[in-house]
Each structure stands twice: as structure tokens, then as C-alpha cells.
N, C-alpha and C. Protein backbone atom coordinates (compact mmCIF):
# COMPACT_ATOMS: atom_id res chain seq x y z
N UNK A 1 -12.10 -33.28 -221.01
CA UNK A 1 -11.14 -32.78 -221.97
C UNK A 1 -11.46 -31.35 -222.38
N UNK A 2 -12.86 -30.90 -222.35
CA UNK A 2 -13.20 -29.72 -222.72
C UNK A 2 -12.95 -28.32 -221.63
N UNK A 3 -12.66 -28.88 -220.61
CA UNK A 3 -12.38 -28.10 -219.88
C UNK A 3 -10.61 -28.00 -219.16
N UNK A 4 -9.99 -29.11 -219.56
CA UNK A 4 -8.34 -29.25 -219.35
C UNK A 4 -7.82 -28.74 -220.84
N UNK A 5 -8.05 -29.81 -221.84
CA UNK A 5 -7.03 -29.98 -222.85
C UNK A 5 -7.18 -28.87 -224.05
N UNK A 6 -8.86 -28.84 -224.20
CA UNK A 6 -9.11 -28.20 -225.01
C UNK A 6 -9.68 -26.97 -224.46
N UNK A 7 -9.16 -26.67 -223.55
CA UNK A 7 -10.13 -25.00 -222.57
C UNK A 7 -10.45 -24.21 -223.43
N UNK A 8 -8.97 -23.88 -223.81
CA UNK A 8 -9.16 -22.13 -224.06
C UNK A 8 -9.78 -22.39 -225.73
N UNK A 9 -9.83 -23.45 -226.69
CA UNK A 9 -10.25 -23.31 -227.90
C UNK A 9 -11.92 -23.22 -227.89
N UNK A 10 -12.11 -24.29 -226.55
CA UNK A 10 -13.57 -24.62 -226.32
C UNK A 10 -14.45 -23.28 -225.87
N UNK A 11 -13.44 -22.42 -225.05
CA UNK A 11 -14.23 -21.13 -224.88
C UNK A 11 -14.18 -19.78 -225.63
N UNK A 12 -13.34 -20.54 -226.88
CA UNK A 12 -13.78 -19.57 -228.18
C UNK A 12 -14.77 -20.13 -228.81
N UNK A 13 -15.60 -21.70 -229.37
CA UNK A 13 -16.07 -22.12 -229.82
C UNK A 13 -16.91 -23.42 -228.96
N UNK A 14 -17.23 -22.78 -228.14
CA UNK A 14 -18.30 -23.70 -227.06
C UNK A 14 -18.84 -24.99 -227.90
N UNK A 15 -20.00 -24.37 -228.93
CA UNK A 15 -20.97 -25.50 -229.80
C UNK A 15 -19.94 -26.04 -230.62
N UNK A 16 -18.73 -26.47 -230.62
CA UNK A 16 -17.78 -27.24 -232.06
C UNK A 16 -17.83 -28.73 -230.57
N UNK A 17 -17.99 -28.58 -229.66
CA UNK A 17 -17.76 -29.69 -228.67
C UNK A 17 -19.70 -30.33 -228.39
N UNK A 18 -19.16 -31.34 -228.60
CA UNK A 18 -20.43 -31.99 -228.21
C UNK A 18 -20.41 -33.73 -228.36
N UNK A 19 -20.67 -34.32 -227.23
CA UNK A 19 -20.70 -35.98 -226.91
C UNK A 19 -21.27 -36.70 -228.28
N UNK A 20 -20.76 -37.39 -228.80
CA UNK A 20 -21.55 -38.55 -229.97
C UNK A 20 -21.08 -39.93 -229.48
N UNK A 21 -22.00 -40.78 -229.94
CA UNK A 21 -21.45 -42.12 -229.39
C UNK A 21 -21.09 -42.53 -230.91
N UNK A 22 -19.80 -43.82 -230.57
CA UNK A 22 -19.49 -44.34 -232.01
C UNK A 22 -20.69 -45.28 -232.51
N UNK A 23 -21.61 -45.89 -231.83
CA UNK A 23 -22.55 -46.66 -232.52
C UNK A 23 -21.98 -47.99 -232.08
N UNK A 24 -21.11 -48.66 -231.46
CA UNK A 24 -20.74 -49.79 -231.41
C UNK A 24 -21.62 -50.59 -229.90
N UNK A 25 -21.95 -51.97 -230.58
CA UNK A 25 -23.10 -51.89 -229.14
C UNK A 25 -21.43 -53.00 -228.43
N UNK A 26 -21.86 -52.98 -226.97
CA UNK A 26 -20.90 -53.66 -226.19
C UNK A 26 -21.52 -55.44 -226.58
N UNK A 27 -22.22 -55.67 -226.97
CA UNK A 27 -22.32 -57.43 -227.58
C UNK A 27 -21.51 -56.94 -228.66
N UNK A 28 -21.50 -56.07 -229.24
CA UNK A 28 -20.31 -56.68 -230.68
C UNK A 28 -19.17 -56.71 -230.73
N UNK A 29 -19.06 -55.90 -229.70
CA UNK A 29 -17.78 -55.20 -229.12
C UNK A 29 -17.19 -56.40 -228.49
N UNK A 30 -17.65 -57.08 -227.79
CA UNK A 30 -17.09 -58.52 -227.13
C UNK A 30 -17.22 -59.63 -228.07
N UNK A 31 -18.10 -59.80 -229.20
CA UNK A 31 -17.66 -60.51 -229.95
C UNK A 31 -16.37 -60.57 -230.51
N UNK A 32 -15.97 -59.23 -231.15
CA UNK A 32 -15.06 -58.92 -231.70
C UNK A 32 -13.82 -59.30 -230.98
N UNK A 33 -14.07 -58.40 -229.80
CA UNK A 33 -12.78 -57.94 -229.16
C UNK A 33 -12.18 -59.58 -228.09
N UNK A 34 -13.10 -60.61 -227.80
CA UNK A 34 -12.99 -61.59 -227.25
C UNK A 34 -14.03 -62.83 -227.68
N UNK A 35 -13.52 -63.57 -228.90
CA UNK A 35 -14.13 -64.78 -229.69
C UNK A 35 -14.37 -65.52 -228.70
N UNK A 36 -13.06 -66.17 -227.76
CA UNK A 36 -13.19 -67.41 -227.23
C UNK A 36 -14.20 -67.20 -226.22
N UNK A 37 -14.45 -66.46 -225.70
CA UNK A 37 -15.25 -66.03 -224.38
C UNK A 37 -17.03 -65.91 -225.30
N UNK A 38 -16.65 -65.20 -226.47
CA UNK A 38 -18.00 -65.25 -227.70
C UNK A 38 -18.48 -66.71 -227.51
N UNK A 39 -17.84 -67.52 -227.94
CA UNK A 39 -17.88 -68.94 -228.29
C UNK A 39 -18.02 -70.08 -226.95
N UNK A 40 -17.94 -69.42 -226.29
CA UNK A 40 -17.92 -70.11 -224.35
C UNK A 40 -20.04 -69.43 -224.41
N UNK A 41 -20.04 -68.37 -224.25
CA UNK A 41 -21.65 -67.35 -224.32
C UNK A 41 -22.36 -68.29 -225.71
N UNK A 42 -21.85 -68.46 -226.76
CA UNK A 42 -22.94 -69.04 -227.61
C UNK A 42 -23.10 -70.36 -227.16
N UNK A 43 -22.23 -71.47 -226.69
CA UNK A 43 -22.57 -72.88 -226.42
C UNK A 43 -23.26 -73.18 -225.28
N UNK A 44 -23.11 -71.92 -224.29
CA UNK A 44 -23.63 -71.70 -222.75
C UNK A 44 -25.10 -71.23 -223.03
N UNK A 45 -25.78 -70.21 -223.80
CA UNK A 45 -26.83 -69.45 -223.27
C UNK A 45 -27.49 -69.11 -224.83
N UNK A 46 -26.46 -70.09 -226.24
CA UNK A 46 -26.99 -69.33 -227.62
C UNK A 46 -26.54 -68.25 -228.13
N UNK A 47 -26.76 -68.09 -228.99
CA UNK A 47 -26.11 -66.84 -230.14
C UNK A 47 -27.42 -65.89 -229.87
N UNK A 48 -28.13 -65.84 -229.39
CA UNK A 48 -29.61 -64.73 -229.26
C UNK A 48 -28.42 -63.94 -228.40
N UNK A 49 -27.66 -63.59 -227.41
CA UNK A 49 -26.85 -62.65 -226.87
C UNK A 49 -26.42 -61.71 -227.57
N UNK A 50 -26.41 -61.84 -228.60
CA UNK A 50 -25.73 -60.88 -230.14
C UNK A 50 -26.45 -60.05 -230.24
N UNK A 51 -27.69 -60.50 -230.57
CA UNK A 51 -28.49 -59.64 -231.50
C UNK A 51 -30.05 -59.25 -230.69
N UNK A 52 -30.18 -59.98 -229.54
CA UNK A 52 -30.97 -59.43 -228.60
C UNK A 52 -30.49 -59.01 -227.06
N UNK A 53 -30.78 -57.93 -226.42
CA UNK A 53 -29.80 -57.14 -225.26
C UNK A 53 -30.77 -57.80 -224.36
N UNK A 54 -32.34 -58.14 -224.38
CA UNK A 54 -32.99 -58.61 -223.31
C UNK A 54 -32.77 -60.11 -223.16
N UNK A 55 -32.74 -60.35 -221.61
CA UNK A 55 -32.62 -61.61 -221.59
C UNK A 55 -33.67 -62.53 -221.52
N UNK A 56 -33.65 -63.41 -221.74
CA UNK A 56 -34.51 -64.75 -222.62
C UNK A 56 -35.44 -65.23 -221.08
């Protein structure tokens, strides 16, 4: 985008552009975004999938 959409602003102000992540981890993100499939993963493998990324 910094180089299509936002070119010509980005090469007045190079440092106003810079990558941040929103903070959302992808386990919460699938909790959220898909329960039943949540709820298939907790009866299959436990609720530790949530809140720990290594596997057991």
C-alpha cells in the first residue's frame, strides 16, 4: 500500500508508515470468529489450545 495507494504521501513522510500488529493471537481469533469448530478443539484435544500455542 505504501508504495501504490499511499506513494506520493509516503515519499513526503517515509517514517508516518510503519507495520504494527493488532495484538490478536490466531487461537482467539478462532475462538471468536468460529465457536462450533472452538467447541469440536475443546472436547477433542481440551481448552489448553487457548491459552497455550505449544502443543501438549
Amino acid at each position: 500500500m505504501v508504495q501504490s495507494l499511499f506513494a506520493d504521501f509516503a515519499s513526503i513522510f517515509p517514517m508516518r508508515f510503519s507495520n504494527k500488529t493488532n495484538g490478536v493471537t490466531p487461537r482467539r481469533w478462532l475462538a471468536l470468529a468460529n465457536p462450533a469448530l472452538s467447541e469440536v478443539l475443546d472436547e477433542n484435544i481440551g481448552q489448553t489450545w487457548r491459552t497455550d500455542p505449544e502443543p501438549a
